[in-house]
C-alpha atoms as a PDB file:
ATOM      1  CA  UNK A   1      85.129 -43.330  28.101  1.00  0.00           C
ATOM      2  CA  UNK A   2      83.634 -42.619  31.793  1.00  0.00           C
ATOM      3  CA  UNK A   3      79.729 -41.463  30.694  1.00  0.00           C
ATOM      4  CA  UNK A   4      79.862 -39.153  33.540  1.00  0.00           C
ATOM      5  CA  UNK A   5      83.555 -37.813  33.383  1.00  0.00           C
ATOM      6  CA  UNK A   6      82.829 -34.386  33.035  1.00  0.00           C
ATOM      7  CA  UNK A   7      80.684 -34.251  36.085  1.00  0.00           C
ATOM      8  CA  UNK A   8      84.094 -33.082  38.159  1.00  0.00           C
ATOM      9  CA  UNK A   9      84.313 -29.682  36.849  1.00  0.00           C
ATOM     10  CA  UNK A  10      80.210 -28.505  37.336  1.00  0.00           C
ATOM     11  CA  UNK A  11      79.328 -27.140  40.394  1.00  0.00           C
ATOM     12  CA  UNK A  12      76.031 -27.575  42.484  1.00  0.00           C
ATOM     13  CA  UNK A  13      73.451 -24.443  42.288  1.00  0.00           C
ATOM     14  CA  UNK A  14      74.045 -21.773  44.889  1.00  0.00           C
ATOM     15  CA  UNK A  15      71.003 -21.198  47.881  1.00  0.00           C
ATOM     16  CA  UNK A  16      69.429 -18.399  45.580  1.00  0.00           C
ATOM     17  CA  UNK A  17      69.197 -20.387  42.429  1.00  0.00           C
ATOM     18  CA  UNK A  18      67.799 -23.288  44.507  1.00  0.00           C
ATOM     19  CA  UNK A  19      65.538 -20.704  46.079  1.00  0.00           C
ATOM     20  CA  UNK A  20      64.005 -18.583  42.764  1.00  0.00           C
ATOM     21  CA  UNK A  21      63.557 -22.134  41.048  1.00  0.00           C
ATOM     22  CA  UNK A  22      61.313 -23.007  44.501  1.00  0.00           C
ATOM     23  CA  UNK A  23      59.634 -19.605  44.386  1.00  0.00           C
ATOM     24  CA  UNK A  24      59.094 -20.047  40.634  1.00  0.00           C
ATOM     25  CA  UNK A  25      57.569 -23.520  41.097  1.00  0.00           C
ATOM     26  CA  UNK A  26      54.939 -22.412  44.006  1.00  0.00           C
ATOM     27  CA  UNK A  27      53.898 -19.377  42.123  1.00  0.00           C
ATOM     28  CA  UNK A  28      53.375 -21.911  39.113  1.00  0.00           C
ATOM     29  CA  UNK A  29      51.546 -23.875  41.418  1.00  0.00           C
ATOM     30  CA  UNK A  30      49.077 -21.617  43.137  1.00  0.00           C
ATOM     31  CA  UNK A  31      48.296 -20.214  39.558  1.00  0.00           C
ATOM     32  CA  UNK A  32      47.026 -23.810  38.269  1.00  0.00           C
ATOM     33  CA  UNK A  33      45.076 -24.104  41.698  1.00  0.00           C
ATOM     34  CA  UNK A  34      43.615 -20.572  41.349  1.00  0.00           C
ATOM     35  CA  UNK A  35      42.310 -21.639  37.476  1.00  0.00           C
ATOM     36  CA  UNK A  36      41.089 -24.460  39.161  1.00  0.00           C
ATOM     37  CA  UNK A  37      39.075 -22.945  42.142  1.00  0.00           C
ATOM     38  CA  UNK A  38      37.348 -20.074  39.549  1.00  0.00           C
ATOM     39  CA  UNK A  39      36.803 -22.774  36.802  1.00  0.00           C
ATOM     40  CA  UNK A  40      35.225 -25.375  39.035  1.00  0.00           C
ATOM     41  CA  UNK A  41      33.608 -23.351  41.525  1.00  0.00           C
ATOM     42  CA  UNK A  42      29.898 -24.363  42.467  1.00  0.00           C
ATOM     43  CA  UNK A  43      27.978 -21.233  42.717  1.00  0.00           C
ATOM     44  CA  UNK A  44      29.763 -18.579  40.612  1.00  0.00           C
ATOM     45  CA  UNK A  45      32.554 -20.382  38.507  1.00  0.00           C
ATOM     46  CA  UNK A  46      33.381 -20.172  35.362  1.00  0.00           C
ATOM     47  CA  UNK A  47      32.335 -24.156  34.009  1.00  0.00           C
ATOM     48  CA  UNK A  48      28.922 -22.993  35.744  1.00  0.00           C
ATOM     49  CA  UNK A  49      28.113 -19.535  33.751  1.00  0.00           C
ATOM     50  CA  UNK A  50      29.447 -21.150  30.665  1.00  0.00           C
ATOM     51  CA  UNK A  51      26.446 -24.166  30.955  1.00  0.00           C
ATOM     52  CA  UNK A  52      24.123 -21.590  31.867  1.00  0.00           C
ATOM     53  CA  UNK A  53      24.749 -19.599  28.502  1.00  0.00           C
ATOM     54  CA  UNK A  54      25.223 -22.787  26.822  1.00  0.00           C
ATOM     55  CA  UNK A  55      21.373 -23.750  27.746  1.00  0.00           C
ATOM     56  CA  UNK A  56      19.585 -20.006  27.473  1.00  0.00           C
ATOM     57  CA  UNK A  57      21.502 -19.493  24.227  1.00  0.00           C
ATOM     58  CA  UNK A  58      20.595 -19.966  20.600  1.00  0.00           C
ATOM     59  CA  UNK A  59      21.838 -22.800  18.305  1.00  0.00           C
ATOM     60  CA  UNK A  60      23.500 -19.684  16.219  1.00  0.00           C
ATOM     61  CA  UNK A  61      25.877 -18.334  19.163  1.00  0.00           C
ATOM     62  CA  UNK A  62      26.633 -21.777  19.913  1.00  0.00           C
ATOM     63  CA  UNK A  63      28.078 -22.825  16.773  1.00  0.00           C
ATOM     64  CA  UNK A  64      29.787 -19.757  16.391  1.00  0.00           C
ATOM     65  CA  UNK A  65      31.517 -20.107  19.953  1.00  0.00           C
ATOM     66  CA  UNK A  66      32.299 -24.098  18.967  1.00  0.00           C
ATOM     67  CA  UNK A  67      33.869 -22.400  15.801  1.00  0.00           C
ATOM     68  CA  UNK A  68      36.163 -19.687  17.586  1.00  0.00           C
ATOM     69  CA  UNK A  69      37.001 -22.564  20.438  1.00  0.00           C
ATOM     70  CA  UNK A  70      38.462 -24.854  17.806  1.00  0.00           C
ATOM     71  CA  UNK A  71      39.933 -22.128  16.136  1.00  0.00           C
ATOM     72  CA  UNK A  72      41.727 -21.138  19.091  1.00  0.00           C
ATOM     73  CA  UNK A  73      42.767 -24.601  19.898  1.00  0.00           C
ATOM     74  CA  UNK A  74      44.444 -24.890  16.519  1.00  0.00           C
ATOM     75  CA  UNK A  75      45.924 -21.717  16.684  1.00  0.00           C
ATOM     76  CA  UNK A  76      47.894 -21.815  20.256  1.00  0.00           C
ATOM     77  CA  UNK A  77      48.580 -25.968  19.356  1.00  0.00           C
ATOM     78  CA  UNK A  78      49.949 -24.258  15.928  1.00  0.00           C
ATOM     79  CA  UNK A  79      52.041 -21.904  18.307  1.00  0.00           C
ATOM     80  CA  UNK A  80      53.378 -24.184  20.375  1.00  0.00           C
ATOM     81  CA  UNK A  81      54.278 -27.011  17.822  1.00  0.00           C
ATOM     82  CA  UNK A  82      54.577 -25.055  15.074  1.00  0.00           C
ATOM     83  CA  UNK A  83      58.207 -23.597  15.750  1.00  0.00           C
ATOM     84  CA  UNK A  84      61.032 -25.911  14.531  1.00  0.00           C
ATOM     85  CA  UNK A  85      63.423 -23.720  16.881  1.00  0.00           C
ATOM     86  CA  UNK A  86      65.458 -26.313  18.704  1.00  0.00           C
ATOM     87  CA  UNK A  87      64.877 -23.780  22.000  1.00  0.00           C
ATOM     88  CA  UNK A  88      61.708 -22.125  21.585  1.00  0.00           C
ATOM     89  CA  UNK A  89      60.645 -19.114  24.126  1.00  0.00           C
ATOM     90  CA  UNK A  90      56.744 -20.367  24.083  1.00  0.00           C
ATOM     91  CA  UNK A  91      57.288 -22.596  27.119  1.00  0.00           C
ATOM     92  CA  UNK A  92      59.330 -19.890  28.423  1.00  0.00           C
ATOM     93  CA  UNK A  93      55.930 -17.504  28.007  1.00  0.00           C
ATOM     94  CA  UNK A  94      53.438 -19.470  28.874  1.00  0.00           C
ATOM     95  CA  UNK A  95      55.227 -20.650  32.407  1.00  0.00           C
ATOM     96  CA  UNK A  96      56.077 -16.682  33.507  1.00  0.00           C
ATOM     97  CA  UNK A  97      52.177 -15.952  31.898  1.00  0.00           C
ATOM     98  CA  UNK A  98      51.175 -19.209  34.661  1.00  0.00           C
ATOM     99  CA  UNK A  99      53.426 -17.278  37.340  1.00  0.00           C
ATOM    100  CA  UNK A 100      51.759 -14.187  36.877  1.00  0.00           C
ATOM    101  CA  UNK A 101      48.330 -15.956  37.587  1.00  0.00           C
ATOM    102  CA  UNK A 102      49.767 -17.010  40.453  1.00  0.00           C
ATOM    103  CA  UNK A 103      50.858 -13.963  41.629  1.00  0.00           C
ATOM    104  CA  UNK A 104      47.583 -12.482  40.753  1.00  0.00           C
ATOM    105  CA  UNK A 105      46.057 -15.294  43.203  1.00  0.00           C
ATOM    106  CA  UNK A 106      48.468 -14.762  46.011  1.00  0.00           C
ATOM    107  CA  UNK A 107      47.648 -11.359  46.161  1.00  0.00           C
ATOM    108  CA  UNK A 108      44.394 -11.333  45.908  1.00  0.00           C
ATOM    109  CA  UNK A 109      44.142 -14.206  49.096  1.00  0.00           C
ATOM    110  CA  UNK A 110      46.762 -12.280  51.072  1.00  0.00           C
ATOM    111  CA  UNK A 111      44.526  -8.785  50.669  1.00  0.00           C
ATOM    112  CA  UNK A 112      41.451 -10.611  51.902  1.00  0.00           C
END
């Protein structure tokens, strides 16, 4: 009848839940920026080395490398779509594998 009748019997999330989803979210967040500061940087980043090879190397590497990069694609687009599990674990992996990153980064700028 009332579309949000059984909203009387949940309770709110306690201070620590709010606080490990917050924690969970910047860690998340500082990983993506850390990918993005050593992919894009100007002298030494990744995006850069990669053009360099891509120029100095032969035609042979590079069509082997465009082979095992749309290979890879497939695969990990074939493991995340490819489960017909209503509640799959991959997002479940691939956030805690973004949260490590960010970890990674955070300690690495706090020992510097």
């Amino acid at each position: 009848m009332f579309k949000y009748q059984n909203q009387k019997t949940k309770k709110p999330d306690s201070i620590v839940t709010t606080l490990l989803a917050v924690l969970q979210a910047a860690l998340v967040l500082i990983g993506i920026i850390g990918i993005s500061v050593k992919f894009f940087d100007e002298q030494n980043g990744l995006l850069r080395q990669w053009f360099d090879y891509a120029i100095s190397a032969k035609l042979s590497n590079l069509v082997v490398i465009g082979i095992l990069i749309v290979a890879g694609v497939y695969l990990f687009n074939w493991w995340v779509k490819g489960s017909d599990q209503k509640h799959s674990a991959v997002g479940n992996i691939l956030m805690y594998g973004m949260m490590a990153v960010g970890a990674y980064v955070l300690f690495n700028f706090l020992s510097n």
